[in-house]
N, C-alpha and C. Protein backbone atom coordinates (compact mmCIF):
# COMPACT_ATOMS: atom_id res chain seq x y z
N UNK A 1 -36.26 3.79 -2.41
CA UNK A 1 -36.45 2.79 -3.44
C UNK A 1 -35.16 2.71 -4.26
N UNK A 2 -34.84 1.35 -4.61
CA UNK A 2 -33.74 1.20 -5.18
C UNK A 2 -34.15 0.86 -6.55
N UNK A 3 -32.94 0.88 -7.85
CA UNK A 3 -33.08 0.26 -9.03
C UNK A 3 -33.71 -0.54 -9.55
N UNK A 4 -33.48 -1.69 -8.65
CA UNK A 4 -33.55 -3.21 -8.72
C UNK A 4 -35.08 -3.05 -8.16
N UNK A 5 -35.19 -2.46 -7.99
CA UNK A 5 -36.92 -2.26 -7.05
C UNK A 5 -37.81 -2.11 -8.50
N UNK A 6 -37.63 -1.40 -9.56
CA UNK A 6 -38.26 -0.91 -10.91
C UNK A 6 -37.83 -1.37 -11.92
N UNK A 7 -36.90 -1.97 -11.81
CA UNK A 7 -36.31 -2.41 -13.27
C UNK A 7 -37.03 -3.74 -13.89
N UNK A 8 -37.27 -3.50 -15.00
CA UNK A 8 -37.42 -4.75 -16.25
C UNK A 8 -36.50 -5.12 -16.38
N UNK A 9 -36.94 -6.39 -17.05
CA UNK A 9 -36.06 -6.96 -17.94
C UNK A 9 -35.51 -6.77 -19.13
N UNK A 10 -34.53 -7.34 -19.72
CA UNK A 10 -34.03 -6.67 -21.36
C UNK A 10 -33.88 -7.66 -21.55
N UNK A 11 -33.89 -7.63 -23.04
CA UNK A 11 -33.45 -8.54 -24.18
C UNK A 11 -32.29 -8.81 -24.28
N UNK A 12 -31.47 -10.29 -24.41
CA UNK A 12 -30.02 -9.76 -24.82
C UNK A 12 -29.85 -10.00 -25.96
N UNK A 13 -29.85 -8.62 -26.73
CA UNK A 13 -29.73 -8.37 -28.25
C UNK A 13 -28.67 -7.92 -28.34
N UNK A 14 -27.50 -8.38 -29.61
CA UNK A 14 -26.55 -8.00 -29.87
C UNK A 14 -26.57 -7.23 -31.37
N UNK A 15 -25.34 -6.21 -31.58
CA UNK A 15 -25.71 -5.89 -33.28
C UNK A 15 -25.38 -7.03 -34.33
N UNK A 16 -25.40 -7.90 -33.98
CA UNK A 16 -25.98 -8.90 -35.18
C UNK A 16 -27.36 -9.45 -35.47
N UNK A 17 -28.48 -8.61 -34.37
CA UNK A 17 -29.69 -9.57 -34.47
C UNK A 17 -30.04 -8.53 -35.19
N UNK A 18 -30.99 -9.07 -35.94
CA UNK A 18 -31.82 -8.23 -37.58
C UNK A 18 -32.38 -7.33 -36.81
N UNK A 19 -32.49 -6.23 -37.54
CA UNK A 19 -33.46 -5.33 -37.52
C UNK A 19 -34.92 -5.11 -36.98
N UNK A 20 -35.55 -6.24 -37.68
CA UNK A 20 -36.72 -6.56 -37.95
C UNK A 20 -36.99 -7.47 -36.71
N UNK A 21 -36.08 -8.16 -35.86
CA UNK A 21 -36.18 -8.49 -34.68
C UNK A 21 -36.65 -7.73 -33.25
N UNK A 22 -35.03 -6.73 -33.32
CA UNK A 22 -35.35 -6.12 -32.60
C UNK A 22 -36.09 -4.85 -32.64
N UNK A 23 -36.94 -4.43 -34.05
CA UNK A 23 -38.00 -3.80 -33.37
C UNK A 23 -39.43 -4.47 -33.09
N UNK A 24 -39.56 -5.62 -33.40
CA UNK A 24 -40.79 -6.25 -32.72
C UNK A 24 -40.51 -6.76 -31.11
N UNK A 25 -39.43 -7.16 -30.74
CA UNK A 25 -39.31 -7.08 -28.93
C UNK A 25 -39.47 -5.86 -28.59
N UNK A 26 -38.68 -4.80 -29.27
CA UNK A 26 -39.25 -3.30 -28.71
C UNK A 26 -40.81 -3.40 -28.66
N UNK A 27 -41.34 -3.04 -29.66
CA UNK A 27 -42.99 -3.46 -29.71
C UNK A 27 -44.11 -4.41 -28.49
N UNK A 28 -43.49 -5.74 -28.23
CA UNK A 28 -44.37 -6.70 -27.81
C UNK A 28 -43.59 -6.32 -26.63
N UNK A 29 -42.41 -5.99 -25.96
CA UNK A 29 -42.26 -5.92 -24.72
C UNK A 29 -42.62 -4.09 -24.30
N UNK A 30 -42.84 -3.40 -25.52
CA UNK A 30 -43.54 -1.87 -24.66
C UNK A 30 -42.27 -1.30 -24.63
N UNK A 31 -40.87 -1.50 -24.65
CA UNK A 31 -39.87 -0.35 -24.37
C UNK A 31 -39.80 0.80 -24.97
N UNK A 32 -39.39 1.62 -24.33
CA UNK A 32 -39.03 2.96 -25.17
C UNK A 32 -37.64 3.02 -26.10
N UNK A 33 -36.69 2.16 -26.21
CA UNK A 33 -35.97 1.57 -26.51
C UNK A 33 -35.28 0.16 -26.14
N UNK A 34 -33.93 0.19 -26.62
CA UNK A 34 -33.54 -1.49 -26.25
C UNK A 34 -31.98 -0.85 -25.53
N UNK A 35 -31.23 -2.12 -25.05
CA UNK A 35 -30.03 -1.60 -24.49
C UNK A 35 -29.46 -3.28 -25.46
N UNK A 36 -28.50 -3.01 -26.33
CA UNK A 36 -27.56 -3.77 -26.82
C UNK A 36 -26.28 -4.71 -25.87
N UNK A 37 -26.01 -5.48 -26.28
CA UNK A 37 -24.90 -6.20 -25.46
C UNK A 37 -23.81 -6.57 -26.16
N UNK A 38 -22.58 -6.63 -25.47
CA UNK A 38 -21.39 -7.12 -26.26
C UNK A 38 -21.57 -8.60 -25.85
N UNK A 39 -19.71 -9.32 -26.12
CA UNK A 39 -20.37 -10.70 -26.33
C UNK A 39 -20.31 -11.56 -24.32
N UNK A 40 -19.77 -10.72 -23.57
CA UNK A 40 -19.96 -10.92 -22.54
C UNK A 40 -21.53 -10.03 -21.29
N UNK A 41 -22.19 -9.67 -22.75
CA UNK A 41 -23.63 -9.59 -21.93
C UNK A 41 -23.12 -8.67 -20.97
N UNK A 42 -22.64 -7.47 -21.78
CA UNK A 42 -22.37 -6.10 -20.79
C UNK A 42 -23.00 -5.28 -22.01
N UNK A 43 -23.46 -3.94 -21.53
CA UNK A 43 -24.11 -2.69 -22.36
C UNK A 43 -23.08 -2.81 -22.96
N UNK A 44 -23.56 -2.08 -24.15
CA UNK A 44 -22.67 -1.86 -25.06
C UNK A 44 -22.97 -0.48 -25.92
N UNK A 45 -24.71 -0.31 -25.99
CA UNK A 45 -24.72 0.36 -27.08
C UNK A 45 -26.20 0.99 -26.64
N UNK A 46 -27.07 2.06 -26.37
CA UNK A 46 -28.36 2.20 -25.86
C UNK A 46 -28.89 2.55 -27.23
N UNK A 47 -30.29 1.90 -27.54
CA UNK A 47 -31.19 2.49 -28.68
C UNK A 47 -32.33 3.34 -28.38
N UNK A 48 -32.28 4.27 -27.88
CA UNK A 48 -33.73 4.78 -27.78
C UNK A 48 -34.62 3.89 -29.01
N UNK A 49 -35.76 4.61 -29.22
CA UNK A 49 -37.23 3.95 -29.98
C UNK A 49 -36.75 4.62 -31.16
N UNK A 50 -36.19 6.38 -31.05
CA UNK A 50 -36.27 7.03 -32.18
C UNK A 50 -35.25 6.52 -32.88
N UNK A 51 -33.84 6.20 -32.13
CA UNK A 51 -32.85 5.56 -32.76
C UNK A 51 -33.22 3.91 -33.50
N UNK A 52 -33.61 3.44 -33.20
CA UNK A 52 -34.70 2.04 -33.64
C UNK A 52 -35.05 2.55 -35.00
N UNK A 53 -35.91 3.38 -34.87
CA UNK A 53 -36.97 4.14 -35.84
C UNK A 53 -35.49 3.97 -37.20
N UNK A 54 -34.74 5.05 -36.78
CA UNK A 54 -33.70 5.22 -37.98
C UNK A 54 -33.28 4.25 -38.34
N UNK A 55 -33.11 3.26 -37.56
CA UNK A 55 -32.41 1.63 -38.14
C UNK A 55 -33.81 1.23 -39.20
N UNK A 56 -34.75 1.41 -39.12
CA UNK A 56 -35.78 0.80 -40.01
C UNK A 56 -36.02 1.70 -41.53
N UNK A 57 -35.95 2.96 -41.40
CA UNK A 57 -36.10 4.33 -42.26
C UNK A 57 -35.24 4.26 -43.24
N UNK A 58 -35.21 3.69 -44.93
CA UNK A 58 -34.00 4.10 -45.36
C UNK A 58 -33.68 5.38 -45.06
N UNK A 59 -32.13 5.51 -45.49
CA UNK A 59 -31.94 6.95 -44.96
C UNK A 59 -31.71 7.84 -46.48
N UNK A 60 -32.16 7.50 -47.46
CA UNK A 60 -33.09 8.40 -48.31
C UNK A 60 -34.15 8.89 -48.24
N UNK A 61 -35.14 8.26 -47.22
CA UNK A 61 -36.37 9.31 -47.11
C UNK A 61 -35.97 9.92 -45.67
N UNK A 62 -35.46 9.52 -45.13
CA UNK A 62 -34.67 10.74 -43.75
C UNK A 62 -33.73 11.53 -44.27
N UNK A 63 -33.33 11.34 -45.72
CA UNK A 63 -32.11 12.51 -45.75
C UNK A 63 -33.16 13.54 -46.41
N UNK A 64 -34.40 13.07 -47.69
CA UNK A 64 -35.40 13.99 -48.23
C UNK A 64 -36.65 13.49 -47.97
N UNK A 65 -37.34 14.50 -46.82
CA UNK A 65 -38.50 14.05 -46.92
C UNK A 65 -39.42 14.47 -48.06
N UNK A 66 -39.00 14.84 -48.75
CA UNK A 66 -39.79 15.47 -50.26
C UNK A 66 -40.25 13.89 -51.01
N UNK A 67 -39.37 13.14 -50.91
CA UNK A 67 -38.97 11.98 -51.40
C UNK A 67 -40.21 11.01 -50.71
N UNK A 68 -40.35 11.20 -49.55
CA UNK A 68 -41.21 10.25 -48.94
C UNK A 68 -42.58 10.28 -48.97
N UNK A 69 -42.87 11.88 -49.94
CA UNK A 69 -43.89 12.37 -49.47
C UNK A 69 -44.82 11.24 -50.99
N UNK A 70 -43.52 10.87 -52.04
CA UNK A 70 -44.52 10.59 -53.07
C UNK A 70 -44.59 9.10 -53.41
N UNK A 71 -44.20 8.20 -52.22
CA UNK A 71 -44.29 7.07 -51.97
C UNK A 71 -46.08 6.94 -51.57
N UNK A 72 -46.80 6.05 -52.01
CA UNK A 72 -48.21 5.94 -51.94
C UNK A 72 -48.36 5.43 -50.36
N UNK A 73 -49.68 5.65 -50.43
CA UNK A 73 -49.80 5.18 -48.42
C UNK A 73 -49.77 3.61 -48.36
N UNK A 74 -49.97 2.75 -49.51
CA UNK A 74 -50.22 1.16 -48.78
C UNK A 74 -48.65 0.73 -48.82
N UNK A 75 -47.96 1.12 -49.65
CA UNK A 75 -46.09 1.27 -49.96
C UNK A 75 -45.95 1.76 -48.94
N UNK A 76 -45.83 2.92 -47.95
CA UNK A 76 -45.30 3.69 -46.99
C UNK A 76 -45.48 3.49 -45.63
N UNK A 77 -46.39 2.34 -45.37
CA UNK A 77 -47.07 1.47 -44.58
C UNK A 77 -46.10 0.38 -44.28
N UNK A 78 -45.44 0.08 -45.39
CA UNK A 78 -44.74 -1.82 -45.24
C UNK A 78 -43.85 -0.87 -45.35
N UNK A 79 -42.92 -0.07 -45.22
CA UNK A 79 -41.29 0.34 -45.77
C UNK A 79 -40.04 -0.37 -44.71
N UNK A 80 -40.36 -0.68 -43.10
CA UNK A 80 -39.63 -1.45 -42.80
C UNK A 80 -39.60 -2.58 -43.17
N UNK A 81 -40.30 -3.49 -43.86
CA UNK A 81 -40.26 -4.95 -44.54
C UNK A 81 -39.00 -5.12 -45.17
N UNK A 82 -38.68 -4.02 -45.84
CA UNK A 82 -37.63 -4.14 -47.00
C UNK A 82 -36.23 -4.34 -46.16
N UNK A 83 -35.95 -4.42 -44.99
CA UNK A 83 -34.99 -4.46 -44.42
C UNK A 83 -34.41 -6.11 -44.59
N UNK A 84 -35.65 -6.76 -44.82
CA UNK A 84 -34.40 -8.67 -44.80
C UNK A 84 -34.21 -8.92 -43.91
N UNK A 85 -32.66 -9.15 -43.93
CA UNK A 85 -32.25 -9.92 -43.11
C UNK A 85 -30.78 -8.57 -42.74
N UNK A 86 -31.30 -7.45 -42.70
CA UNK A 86 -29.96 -6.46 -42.17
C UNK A 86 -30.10 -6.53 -40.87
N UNK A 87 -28.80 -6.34 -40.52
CA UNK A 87 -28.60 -6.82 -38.97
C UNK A 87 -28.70 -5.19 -37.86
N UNK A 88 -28.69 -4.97 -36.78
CA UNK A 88 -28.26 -3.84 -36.29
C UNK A 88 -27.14 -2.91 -36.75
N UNK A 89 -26.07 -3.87 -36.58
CA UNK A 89 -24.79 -3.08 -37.03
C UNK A 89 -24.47 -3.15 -38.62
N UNK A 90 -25.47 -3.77 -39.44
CA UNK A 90 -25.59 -3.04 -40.76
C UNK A 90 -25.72 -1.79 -40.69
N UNK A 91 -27.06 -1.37 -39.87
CA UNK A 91 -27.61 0.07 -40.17
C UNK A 91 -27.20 1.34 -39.26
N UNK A 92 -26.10 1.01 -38.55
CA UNK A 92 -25.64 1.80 -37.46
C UNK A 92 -24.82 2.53 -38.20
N UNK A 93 -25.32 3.79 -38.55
CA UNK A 93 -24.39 4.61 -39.28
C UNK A 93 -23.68 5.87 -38.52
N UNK A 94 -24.01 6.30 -37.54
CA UNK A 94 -23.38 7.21 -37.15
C UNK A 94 -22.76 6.40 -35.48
N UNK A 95 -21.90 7.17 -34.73
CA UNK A 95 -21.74 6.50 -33.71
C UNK A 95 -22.53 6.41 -32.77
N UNK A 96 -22.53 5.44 -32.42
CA UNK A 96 -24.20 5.06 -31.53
C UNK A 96 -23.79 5.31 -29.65
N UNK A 97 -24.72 5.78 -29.10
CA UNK A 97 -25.10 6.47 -28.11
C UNK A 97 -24.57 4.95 -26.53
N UNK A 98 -23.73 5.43 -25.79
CA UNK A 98 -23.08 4.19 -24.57
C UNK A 98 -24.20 4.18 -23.50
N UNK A 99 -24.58 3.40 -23.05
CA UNK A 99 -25.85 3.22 -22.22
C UNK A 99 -25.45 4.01 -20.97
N UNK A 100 -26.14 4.93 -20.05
CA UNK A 100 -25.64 5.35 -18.89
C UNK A 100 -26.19 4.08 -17.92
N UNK A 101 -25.34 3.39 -16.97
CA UNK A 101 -25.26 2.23 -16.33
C UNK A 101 -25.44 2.65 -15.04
N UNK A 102 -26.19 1.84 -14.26
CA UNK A 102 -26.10 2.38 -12.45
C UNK A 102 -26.11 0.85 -12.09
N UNK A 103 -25.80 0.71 -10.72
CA UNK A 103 -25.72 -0.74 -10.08
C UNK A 103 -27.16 -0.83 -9.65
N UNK A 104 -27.27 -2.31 -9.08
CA UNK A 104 -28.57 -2.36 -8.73
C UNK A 104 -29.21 -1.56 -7.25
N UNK A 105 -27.93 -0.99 -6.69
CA UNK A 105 -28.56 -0.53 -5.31
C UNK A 105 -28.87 1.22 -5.17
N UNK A 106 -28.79 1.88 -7.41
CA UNK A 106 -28.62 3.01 -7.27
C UNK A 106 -29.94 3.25 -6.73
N UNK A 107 -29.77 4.88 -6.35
CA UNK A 107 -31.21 5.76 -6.05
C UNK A 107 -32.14 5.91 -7.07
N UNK A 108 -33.50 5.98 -7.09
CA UNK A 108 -33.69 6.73 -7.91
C UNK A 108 -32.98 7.99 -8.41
N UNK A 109 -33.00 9.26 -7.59
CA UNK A 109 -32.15 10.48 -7.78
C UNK A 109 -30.98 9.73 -9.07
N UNK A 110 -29.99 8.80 -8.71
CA UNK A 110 -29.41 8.34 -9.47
C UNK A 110 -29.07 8.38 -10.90
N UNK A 111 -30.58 7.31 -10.46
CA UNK A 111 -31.12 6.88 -12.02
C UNK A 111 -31.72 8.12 -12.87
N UNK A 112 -32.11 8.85 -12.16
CA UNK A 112 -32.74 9.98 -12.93
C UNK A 112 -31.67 10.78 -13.37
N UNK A 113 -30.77 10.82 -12.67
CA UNK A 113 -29.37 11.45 -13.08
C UNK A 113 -28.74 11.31 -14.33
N UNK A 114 -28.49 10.20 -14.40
CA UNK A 114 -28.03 9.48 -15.20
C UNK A 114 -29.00 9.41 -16.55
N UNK A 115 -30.20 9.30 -16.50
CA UNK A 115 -30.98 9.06 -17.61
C UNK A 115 -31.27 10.82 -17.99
N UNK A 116 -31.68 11.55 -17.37
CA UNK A 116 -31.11 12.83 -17.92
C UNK A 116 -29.78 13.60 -18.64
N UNK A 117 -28.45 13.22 -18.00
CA UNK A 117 -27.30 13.26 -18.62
C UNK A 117 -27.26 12.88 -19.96
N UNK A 118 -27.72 11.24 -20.27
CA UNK A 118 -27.51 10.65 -21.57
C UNK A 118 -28.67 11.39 -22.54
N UNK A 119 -29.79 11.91 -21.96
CA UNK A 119 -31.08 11.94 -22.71
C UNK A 119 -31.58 10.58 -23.13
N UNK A 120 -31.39 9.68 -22.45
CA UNK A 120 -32.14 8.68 -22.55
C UNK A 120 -33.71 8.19 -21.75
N UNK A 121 -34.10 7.37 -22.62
CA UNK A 121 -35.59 7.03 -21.74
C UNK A 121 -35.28 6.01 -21.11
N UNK A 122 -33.91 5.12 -21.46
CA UNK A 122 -33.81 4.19 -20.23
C UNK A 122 -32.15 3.87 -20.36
N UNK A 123 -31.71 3.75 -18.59
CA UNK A 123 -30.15 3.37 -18.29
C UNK A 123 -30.30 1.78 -17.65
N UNK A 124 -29.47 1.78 -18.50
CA UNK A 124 -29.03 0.06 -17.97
C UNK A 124 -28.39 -0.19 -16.75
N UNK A 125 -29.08 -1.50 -16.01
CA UNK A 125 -28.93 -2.00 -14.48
C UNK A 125 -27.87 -2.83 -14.76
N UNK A 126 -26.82 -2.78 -14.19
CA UNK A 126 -26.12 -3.80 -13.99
C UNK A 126 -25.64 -4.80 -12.62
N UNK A 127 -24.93 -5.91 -12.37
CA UNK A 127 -24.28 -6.32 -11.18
C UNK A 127 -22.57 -6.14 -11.38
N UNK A 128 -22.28 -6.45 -10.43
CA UNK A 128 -20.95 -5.59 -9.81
C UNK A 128 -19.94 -6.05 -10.77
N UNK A 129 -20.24 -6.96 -11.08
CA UNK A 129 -19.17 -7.54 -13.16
C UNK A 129 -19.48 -6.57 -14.26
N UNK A 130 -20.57 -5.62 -14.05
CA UNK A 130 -21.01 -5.14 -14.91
C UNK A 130 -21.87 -5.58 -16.32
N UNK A 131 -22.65 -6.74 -15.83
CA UNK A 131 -23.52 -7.59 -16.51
C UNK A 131 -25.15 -7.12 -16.64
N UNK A 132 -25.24 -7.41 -17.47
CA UNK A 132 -26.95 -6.55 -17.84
C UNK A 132 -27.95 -7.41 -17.17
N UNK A 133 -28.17 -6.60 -16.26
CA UNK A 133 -29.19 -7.46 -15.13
C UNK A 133 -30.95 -6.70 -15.32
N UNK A 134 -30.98 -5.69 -15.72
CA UNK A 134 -32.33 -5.25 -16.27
C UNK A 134 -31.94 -3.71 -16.74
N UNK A 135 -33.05 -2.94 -16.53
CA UNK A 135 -33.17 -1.55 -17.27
C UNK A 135 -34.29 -0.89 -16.51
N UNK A 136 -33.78 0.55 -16.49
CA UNK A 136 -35.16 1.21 -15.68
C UNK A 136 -35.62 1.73 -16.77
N UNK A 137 -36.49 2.02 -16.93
CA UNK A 137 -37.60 3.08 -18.38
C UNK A 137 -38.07 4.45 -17.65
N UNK A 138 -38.12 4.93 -18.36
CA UNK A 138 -38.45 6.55 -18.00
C UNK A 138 -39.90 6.30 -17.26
N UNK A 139 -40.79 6.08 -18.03
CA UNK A 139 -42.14 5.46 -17.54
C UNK A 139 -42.23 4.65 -16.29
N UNK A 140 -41.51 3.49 -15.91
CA UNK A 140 -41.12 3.78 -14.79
C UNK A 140 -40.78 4.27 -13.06
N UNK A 141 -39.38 4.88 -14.04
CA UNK A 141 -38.98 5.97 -12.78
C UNK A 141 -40.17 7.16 -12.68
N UNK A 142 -40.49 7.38 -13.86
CA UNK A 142 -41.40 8.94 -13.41
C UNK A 142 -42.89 8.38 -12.26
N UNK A 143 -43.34 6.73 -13.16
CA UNK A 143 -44.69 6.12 -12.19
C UNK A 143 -44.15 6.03 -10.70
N UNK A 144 -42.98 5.30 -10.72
CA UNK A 144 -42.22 5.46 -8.99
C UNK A 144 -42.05 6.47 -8.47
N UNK A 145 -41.69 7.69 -8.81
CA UNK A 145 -41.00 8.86 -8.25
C UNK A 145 -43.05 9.89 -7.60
N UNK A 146 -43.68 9.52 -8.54
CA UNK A 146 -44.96 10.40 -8.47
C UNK A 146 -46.04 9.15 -7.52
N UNK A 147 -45.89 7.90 -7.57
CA UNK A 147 -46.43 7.64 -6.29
C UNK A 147 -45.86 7.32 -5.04
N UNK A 148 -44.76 7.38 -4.94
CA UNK A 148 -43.76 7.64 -3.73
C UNK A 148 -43.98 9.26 -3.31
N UNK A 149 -44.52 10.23 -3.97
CA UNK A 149 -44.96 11.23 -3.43
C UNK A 149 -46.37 11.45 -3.70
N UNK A 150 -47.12 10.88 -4.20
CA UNK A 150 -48.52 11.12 -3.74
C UNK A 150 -49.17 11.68 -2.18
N UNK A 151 -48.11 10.90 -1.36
CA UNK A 151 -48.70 11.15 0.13
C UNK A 151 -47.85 12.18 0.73
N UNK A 152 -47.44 12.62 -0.09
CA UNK A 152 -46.48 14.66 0.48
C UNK A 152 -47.45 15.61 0.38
């Protein structure tokens, strides 16, 4: 089984789309994260979910959670709202994580390679320009890899 055999689709989100965007495509499309694009629609930038998470979190209640603890529950409920109109690369504060990339004809073995190396839950598919042609998800490779051996 090849890449291109499992892969979804992605969004092409760049760090200028809000925040508040891209975590509702995360959401309504199920990813475990997103894979970012530069302006020629090549990876650029991988978000896991948890990295997502931090783009939404001010990073006063991630620097003290003491702090978060005395925010009331119907307040602590809406706290990504307050984001507006901040974009991705508003909130990208530390250096952000390079997508591990395979072509469309990698192996699984590959892909698993690769998505272990980065610690990511998903590496970006590309074609031979290096253009974002989909994404495998951990979920996935692990559903492919365990019924491709069911019958061992």
């Amino acid at each position: 089984m090849k890449a291109r055999d499992i892969a979804v689709t992605m969004p092409m989100l760049t760090v200028d789309d809000p925040v508040l965007e891209v975590v509702r495509v995360m959401v309504l499309r199920r990813l475990p994260g997103l894979i970012l694009v530069d302006e020629r629609s090549r990876p650029s930038v991988v978000l896991p979910g948890t990295q997502v998470l931090r783009l939404a979190v001010p990073a006063s209640f991630q620097d003290d959670p003491a702090l978060a603890r005395t925010i009331d529950e119907a307040h602590a409920d809406r706290f990504w709202t307050e984001l507006g109109d901040r974009t991705v690369g508003d909130c990208l504060v530390r250096q952000a994580q390079k997508p591990a990339t395979v072509g469309e004809d990698a192996t699984l073995l590959e892909v698993a390679a690769s998505m272990a190396r980065q610690r990511s839950p998903l590496v970006a598919m590309v074609d031979a320009g290096g253009t974002l042609t989909g994404a495998v998800t951990l979920e996935r490779l692990l559903t492919s890899l365990a019924v491709t051996n069911l019958g061992d």
